[in-house]
Protein backbone atom coordinates (compact mmCIF):
# COMPACT_ATOMS: atom_id res chain seq x y z
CA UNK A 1 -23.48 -52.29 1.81
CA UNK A 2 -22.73 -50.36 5.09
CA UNK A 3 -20.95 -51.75 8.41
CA UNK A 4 -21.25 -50.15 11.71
CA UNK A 5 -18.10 -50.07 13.64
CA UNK A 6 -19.02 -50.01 17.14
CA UNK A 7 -16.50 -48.09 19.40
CA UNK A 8 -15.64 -49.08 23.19
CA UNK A 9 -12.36 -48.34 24.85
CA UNK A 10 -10.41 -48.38 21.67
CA UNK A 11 -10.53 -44.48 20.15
CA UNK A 12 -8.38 -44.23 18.09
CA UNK A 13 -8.36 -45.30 14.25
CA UNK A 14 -4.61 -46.45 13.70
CA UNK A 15 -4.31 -50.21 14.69
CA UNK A 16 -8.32 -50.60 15.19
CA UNK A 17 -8.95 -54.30 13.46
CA UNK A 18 -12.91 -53.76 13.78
CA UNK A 19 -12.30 -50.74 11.59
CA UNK A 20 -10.18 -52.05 9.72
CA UNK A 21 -11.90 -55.65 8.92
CA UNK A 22 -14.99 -52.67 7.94
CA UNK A 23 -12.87 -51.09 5.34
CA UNK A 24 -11.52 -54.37 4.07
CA UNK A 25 -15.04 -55.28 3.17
CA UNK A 26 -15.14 -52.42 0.89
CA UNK A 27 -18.31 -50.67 2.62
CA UNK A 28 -19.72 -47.90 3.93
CA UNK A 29 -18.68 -47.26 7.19
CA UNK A 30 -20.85 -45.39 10.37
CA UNK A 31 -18.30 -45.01 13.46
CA UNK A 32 -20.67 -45.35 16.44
CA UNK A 33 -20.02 -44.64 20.35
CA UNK A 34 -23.05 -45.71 22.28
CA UNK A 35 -23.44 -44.57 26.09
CA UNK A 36 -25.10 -46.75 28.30
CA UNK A 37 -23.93 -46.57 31.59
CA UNK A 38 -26.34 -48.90 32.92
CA UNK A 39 -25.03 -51.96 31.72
CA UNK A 40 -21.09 -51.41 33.30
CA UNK A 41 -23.37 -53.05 36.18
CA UNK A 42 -21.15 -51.87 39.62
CA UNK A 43 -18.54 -50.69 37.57
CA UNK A 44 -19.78 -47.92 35.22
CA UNK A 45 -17.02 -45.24 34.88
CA UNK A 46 -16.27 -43.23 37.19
CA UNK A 47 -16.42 -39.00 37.40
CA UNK A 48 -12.42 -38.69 36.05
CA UNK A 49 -13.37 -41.21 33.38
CA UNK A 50 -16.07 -39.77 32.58
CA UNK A 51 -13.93 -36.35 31.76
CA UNK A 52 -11.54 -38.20 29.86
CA UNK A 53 -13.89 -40.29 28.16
CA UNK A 54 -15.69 -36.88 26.78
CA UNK A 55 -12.13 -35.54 25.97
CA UNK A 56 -11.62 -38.46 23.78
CA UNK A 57 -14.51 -38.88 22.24
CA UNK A 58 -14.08 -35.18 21.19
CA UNK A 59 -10.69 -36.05 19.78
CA UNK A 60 -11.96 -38.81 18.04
CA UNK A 61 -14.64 -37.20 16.34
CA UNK A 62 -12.71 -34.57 14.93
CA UNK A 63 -10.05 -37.15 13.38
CA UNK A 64 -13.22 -38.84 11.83
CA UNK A 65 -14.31 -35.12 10.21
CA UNK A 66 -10.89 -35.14 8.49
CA UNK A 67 -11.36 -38.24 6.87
CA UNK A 68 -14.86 -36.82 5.83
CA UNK A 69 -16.23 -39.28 8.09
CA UNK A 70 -18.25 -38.88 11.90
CA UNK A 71 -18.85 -40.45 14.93
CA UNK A 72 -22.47 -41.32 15.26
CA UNK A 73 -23.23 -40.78 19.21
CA UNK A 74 -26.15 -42.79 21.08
CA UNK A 75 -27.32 -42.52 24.36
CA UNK A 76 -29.99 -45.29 26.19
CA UNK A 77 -30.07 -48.37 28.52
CA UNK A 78 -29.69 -50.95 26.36
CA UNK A 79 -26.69 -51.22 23.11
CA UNK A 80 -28.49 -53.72 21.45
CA UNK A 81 -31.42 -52.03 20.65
CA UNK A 82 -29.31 -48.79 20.01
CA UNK A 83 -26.95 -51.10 17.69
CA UNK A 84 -30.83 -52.48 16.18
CA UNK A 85 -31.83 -49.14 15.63
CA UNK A 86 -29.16 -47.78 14.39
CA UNK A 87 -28.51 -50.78 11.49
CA UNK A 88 -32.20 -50.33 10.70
CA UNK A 89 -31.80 -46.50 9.81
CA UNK A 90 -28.62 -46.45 7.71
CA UNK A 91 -29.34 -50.32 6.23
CA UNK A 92 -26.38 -51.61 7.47
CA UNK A 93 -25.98 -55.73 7.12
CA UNK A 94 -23.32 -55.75 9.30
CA UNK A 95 -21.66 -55.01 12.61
CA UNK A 96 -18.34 -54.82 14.07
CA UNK A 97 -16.45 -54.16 17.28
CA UNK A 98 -13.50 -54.90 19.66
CA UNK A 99 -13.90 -57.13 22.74
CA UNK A 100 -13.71 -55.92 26.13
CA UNK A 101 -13.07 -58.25 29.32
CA UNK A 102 -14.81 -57.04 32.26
CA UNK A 103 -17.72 -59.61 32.96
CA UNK A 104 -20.34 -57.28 32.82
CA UNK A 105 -19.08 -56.36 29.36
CA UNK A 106 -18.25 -59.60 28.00
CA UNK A 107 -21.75 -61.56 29.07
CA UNK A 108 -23.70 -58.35 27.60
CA UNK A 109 -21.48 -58.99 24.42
CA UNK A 110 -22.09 -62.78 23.96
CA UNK A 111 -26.08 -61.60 24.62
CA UNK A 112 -25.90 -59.21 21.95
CA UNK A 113 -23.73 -61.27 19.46
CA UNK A 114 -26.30 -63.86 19.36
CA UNK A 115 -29.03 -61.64 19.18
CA UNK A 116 -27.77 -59.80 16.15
CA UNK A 117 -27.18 -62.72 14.21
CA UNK A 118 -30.81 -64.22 14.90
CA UNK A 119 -31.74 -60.57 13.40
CA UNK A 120 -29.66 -61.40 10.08
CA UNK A 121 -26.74 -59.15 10.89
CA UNK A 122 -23.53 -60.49 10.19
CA UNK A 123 -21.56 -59.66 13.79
CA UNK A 124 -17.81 -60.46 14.84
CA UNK A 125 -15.60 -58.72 17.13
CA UNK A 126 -11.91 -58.46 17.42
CA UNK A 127 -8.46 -58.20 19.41
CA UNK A 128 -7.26 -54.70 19.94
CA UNK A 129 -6.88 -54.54 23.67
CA UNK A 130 -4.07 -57.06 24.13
CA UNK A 131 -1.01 -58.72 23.30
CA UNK A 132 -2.53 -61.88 23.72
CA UNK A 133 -6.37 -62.96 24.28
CA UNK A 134 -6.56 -64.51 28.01
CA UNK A 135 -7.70 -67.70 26.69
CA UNK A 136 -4.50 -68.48 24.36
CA UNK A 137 -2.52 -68.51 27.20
CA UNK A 138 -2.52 -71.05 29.72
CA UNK A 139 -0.12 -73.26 32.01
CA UNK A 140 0.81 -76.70 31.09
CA UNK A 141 -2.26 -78.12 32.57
CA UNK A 142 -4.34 -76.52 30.55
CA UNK A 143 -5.66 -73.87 33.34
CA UNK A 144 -5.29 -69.98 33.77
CA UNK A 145 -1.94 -68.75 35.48
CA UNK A 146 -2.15 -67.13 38.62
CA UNK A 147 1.64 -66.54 38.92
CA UNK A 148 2.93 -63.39 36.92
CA UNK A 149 6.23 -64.59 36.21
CA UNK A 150 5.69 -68.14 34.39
CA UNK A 151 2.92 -66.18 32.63
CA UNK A 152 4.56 -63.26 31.37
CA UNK A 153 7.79 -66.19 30.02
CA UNK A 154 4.82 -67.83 28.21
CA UNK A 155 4.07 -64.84 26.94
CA UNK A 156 7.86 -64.23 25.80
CA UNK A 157 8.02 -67.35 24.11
CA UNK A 158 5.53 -66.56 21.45
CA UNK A 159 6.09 -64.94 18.37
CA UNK A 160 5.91 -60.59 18.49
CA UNK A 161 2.16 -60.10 18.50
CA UNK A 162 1.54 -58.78 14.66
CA UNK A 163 2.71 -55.65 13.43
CA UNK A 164 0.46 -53.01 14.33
CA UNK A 165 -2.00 -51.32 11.35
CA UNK A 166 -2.06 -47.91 9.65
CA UNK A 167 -5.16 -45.27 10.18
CA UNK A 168 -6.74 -45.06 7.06
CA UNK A 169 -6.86 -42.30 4.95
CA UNK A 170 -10.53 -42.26 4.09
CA UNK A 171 -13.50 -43.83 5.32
CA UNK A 172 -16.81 -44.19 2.79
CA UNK A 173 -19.80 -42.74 4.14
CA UNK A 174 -23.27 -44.13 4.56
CA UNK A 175 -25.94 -43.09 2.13
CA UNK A 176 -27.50 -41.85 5.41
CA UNK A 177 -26.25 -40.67 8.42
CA UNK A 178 -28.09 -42.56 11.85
CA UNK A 179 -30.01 -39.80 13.69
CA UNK A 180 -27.54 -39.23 16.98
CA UNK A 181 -27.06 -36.80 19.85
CA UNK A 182 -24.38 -34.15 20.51
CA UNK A 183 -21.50 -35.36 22.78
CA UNK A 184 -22.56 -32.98 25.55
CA UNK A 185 -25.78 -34.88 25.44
CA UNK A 186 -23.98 -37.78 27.26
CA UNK A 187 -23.14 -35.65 30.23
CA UNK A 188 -20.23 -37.17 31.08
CA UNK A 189 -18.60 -33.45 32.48
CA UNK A 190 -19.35 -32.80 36.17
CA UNK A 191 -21.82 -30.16 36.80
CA UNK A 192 -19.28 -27.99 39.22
CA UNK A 193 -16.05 -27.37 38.12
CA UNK A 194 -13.36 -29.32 39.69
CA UNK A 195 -11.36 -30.24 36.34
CA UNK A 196 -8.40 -27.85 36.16
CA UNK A 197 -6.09 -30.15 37.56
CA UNK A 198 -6.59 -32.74 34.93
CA UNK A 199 -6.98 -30.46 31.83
CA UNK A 200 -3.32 -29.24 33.03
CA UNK A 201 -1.68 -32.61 33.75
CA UNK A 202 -3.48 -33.89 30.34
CA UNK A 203 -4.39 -34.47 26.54
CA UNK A 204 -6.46 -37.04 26.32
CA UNK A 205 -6.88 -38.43 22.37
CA UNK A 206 -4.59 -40.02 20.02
CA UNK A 207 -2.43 -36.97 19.64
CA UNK A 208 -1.24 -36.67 23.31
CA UNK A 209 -1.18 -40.32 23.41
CA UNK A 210 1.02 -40.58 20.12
CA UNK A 211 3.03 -37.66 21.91
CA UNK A 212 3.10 -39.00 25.80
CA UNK A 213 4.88 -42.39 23.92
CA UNK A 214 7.23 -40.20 22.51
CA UNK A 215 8.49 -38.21 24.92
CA UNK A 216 9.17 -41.69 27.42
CA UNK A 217 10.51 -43.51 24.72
CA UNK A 218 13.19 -40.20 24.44
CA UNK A 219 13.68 -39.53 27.81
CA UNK A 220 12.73 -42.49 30.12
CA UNK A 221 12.58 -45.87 28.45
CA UNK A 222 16.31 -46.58 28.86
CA UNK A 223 16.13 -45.77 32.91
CA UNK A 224 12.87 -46.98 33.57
CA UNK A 225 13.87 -49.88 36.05
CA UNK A 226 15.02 -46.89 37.93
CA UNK A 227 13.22 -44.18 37.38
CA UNK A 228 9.31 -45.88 37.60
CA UNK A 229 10.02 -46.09 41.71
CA UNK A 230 10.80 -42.64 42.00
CA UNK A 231 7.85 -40.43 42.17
CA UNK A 232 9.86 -37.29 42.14
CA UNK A 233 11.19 -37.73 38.79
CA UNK A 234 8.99 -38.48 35.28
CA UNK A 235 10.47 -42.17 35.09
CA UNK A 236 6.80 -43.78 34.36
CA UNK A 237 5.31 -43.74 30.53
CA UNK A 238 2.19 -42.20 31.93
CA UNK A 239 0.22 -44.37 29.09
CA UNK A 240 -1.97 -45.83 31.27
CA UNK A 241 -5.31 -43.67 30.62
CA UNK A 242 -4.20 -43.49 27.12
CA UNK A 243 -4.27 -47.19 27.06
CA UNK A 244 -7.29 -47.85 28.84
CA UNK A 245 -9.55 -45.40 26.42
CA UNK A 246 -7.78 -47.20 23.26
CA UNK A 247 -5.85 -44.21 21.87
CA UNK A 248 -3.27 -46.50 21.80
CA UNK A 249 -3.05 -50.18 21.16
CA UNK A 250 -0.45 -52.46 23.42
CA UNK A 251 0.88 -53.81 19.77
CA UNK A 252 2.01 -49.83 18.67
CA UNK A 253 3.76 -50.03 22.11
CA UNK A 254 5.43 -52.68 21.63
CA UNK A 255 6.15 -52.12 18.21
CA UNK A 256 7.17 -48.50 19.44
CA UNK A 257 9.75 -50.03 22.09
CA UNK A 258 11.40 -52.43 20.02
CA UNK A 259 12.40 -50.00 17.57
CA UNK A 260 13.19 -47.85 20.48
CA UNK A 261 16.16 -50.40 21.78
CA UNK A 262 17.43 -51.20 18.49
CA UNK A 263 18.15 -47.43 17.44
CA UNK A 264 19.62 -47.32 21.28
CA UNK A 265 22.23 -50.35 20.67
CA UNK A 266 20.03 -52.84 23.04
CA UNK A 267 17.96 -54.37 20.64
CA UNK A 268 19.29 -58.22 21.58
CA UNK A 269 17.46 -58.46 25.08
CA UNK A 270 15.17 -55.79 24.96
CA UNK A 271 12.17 -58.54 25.71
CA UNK A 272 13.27 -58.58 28.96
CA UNK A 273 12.77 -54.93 29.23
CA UNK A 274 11.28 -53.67 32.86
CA UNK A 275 8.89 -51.57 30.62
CA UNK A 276 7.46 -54.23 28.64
CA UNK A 277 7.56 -56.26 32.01
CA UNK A 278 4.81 -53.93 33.18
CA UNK A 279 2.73 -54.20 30.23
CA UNK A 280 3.17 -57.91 31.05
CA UNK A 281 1.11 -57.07 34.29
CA UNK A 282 -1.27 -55.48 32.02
CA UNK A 283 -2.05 -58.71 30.35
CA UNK A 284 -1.72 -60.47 33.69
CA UNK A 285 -4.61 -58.04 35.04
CA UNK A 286 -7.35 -59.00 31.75
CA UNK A 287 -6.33 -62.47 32.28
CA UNK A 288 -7.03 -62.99 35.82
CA UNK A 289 -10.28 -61.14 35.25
CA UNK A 290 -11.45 -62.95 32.21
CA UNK A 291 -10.74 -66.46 33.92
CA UNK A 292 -11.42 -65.04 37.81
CA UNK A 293 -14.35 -62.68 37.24
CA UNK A 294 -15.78 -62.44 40.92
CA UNK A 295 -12.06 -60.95 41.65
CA UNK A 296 -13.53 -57.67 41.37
CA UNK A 297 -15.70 -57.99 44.35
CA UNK A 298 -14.22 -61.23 45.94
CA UNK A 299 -10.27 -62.12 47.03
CA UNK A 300 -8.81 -64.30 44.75
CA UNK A 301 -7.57 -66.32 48.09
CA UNK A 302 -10.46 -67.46 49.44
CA UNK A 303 -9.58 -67.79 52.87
CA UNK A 304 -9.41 -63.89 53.10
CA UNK A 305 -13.03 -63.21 52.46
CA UNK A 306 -13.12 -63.93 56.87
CA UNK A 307 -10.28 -61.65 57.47
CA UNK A 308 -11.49 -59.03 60.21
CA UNK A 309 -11.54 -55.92 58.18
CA UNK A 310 -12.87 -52.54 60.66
CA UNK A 311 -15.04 -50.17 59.62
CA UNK A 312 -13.82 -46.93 60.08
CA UNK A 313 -15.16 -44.44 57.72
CA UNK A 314 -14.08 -41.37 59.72
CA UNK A 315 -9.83 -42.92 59.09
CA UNK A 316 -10.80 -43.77 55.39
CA UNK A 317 -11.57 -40.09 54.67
CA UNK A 318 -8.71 -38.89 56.16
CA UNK A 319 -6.89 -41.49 53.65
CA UNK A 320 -8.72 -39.44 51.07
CA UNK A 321 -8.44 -36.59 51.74
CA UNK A 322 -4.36 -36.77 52.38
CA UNK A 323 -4.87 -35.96 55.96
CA UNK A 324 -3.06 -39.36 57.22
CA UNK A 325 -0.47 -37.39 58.79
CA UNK A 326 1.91 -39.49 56.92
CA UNK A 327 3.62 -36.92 53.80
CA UNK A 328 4.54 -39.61 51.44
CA UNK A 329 1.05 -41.07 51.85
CA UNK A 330 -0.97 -37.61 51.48
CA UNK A 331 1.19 -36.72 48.71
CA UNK A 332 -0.25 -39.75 46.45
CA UNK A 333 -3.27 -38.76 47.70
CA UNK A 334 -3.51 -35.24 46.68
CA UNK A 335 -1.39 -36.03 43.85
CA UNK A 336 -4.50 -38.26 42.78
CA UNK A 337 -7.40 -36.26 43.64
CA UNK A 338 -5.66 -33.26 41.46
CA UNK A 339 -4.60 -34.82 38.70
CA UNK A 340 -6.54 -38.16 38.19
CA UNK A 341 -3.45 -40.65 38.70
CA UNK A 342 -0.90 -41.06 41.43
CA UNK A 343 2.76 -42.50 40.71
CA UNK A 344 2.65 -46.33 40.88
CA UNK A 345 5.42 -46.41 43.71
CA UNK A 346 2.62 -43.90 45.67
CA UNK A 347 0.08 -46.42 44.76
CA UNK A 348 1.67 -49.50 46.50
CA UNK A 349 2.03 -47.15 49.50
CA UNK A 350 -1.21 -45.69 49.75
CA UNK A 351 -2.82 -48.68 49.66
CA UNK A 352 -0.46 -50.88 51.83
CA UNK A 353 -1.46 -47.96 54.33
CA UNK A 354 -5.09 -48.09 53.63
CA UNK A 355 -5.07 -51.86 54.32
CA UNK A 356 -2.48 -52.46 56.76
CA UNK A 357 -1.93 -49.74 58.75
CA UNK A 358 -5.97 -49.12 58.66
CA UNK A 359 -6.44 -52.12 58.42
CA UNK A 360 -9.98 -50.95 55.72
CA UNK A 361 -10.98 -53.27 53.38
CA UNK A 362 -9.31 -53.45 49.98
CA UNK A 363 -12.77 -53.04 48.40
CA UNK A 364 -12.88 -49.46 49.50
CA UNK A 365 -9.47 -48.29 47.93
CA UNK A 366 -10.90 -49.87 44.53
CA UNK A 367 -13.97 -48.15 44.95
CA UNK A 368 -12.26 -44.87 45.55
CA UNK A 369 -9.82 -45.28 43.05
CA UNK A 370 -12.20 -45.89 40.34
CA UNK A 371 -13.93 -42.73 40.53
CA UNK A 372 -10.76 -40.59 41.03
CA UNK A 373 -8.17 -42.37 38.57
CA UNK A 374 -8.06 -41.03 35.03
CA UNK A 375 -7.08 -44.52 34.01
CA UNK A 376 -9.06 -46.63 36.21
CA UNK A 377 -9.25 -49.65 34.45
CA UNK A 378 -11.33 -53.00 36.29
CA UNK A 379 -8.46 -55.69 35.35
CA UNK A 380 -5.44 -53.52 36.81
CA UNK A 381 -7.15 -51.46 39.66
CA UNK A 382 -8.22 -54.96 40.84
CA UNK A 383 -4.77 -56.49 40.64
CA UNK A 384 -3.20 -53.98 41.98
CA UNK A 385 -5.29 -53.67 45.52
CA UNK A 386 -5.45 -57.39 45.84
CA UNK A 387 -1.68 -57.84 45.68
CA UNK A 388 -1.55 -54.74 48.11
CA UNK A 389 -4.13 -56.45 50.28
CA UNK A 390 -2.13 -60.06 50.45
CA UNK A 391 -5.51 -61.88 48.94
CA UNK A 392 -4.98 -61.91 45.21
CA UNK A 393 -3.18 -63.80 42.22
CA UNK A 394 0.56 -63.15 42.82
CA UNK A 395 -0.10 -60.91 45.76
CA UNK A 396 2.92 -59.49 48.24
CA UNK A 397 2.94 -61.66 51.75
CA UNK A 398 0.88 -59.78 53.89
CA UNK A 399 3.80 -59.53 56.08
CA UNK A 400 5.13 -56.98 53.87
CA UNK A 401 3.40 -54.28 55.18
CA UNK A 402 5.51 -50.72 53.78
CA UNK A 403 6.75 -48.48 56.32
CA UNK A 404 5.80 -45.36 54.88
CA UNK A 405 8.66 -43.35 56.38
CA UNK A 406 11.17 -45.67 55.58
CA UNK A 407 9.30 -45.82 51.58
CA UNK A 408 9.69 -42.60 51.35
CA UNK A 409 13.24 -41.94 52.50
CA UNK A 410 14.04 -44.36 49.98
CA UNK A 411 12.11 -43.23 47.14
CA UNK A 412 11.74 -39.30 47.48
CA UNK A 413 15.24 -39.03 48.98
CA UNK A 414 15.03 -35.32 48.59
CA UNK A 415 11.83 -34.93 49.72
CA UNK A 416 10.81 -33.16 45.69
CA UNK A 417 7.27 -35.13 45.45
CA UNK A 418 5.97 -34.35 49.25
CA UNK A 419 7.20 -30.96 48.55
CA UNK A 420 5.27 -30.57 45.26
CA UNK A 421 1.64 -32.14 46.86
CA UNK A 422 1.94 -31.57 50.50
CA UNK A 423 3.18 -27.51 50.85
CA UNK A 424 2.32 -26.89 53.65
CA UNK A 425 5.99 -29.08 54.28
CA UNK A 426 7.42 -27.79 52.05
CA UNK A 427 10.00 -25.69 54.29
CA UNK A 428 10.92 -28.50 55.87
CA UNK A 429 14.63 -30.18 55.74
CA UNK A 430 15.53 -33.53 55.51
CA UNK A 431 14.97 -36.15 57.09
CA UNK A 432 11.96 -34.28 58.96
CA UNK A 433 10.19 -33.30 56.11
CA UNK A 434 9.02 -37.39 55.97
CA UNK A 435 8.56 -37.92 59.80
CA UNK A 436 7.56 -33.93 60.63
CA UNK A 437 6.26 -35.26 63.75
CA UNK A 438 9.43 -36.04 65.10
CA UNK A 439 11.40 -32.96 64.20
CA UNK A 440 12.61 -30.56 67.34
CA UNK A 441 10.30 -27.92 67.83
CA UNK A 442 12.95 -24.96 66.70
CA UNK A 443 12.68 -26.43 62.72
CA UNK A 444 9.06 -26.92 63.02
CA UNK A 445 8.66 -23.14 63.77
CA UNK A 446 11.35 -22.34 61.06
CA UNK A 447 9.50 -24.21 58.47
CA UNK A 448 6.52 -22.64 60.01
CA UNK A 449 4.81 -25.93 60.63
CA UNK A 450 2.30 -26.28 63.52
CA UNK A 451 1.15 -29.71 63.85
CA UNK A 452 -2.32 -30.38 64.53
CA UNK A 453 -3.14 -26.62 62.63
CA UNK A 454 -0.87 -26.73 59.76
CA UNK A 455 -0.70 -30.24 58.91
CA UNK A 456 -1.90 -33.31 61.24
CA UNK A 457 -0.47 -35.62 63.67
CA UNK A 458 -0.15 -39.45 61.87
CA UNK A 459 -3.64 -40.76 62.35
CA UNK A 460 -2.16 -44.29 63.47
CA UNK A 461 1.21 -45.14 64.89
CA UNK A 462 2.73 -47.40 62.39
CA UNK A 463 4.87 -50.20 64.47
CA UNK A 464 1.75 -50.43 66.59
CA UNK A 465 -0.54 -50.67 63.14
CA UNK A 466 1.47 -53.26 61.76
CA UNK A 467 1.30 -55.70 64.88
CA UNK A 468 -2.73 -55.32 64.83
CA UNK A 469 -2.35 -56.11 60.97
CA UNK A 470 -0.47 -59.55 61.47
CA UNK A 471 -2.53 -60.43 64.53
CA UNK A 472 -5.19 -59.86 62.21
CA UNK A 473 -3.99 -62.04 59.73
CA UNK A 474 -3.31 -65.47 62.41
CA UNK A 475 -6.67 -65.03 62.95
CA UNK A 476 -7.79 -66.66 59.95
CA UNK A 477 -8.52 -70.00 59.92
CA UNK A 478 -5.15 -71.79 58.71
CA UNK A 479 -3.16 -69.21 58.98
């Protein structure tokens, strides 16, 4: 008897029920990652998921060779005749995996459910993405929220989600290994090299992930409703990638924080937690997605699919490239494009910029964001630019438009993170070093700043960007 245990975005072996309903069945088990690209539809990953996702899977494999195990590797356009194939060469019976949520993903899994089981394969999948699966929670009528708050209290007032499970120590092997490919096969490294920034700023696999939880539980779980708005301290888990490949399950993290405030004396209201707030949001994202899923290519508000977007390619590279003229915004920016992930206080400004003050459509900072985000993850990136854009579940008013000077005043008071990403700045003093444009000539030439040659002039003035943006806005019908 042999079971195939079909890997997604869960890579790790701790906490893994597919794995783990393999091993309770007593059978040989053949780990499996299968890369088809082809079927993510619009969404496959992007280039700095793509580096992470071959980081991982290297990671992953080599945990496997210590349990005198491996991790079978396909490549090919369609799973289910890789998962066919496969089952035919090693005689497995059976075939197990953990659900995903993006539409693509889940109407490719009901497809390939069904057609296992009409082949005489037994097939289930399992939880090990979530606290909660998006259809177990719903408002009084019976419907999806689309309100975080009276969500994340129904969430609250369930029981903890189930204590998360051990790795195991062994794994049986198949009487015969499944012919497979190397991982560099996949070719999921870019060709040139443009990586150094994220090997530095990473370690991708369940060791840095066990270790990245370890280090914030230590140092910044008790501050973090302080220190996540600061992007020039390390206030923010940085778990997100980590979560999003699977190294580590939301139920270790939880587990993990309770036992975190208890040992620190706050164990009575540590539900309420800002930290476990946030991976409330996380749920919130998968559940708006699962019961929503044109969000990723369609506001949630309906009324904003007329709103008078401009097409300005030439503004939304500068936005890329951190050439805004704005510090705090080209900071995220570069901060992003070096390392794969950007603060999430830098997020809400880049893209309140990107849509407000450029008035671009929210569509192109998703698009963007995907391919340069180490954890760019459908549910979340899509939350997070439709609250930015004013068209989503639980989105800001689009009235709130964020004054990046003002933002960053508040939130890089010392000017550390524009400093670290923007250095050509980096010599200048407070306040100019956030509005350089408006500092007297004599400390421009002291911090030997030039505008226009050094560093640019802000591409848009802002008060007169955020009148076009709320004339923009009472021009849609009912507005």
């Amino acid at each position: 008897m042999t079971t195939l245990v079909w890997f997604r975005q869960d890579l790790r072996l701790a906490d893994n029920p597919a794995l783990r309903a393999a091993l309770a069945l007593g059978s040989a088990v053949v780990p499996l990652y299968i890369h088809a690209p082809a079927e993510e539809g619009e969404w496959a990953p992007g280039a700095a998921s793509r580096w992470w996702l071959h980081e991982s899977l290297a990671r992953l494999s080599e945990q496997l060779a210590q349990l005198g195990s491996r991790l079978s590797l396909r490549t090919g356009t369609s799973a289910l005749e890789e998962l066919l194939a496969v089952a035919r060469s090693c005689g497995a019976d059976r075939i197990l995996w953990n659900r995903r949520y993006e539409p693509a993903a889940v109407l490719r899994d009901q497809k390939i459910k069904t057609a296992l089981r009409a082949a005489g394969l037994l097939a289930e999948s399992h939880n090990s993405a979530l606290l909660h699966e998006p259809w177990e929670i719903a408002t009084k009528a019976d419907a999806p929220f689309q309100v975080f708050t009276p969500f994340w209290r129904r969430c609250l007032a369930l029981p903890d989600p189930p204590d998360p499970l051990p790795a195991p120590l062994q794994l049986a092997p198949p009487p015969a290994w499944p012919a497979g490919v190397d991982l560099g096969q996949l070719e999921l490294l870019p060709a040139s090299s443009w990586t150094e920034g994220l090997h530095e700023a990473w370690t991708p696999g369940r060791v840095g992930a066990e270790r990245q939880l370890e280090i914030f539980l230590r140092d910044g779980f008790a501050d973090y409703h302080e220190g996540r708005n600061r992007p020039d301290l390390a206030g923010t888990s940085r778990l997100s990638p980590h979560l999003h490949f699977g190294e580590i399950g939301p139920r270790e993290i939880w587990a993990a924080a309770r036992a975190s405030a208890i040992a620190q004396g706050r164990g009575a209201n540590w539900r309420q937690s800002q930290f476990l707030t946030e991976l409330g949001w996380r749920e919130f994202a998968y559940h708006l997605l699962f019961h929503f899923p044109a969000m990723a290519e369609q506001p949630l508000r309906a009324r904003f699919a007329d709103f008078p977007w401009r097409s300005d390619p030439q503004a939304v590279q500068r936005w890329q490239r951190g050439l805004t003229g704005y510090p705090i915004v080209d900071a995220g920016m570069r901060e992003l494009w070096i390392t794969g992930w950007m603060h999430n206080r830098a997020r809400m400004i880049v893209a309140s910029f990107l849509v407000k003050d450029l008035l671009s459509p929210w569509t192109a900072g998703t698009r963007w964001f995907w391919d340069t985000l180490v954890d760019a993850d459908l549910a979340s990136n899509t939350l997070g630019w439709q609250w930015a854009a004013g068209c989503g579940a639980d989105a800001a008013p689009y009235f709130r438009i964020f004054n990046p000077v003002l933002q960053a005043g508040k939130f890089d008071p010392e000017g550390t993170y524009v400093r670290r990403w923007v250095p050509e700045l980096a010599k200048l003093p407070m306040p100019w070093i956030h509005a350089p444009w408006e500092a007297p000539a004599a400390v421009l030439e002291a911090a030997g700043v030039r505008l226009s040659l050094d560093y640019p002039r802000p591409c848009v003035e802002h008060r007169e960007a955020r009148g076009a943006a709320l004339a923009a806005l009472k021009s849609l019908r009912g507005t």
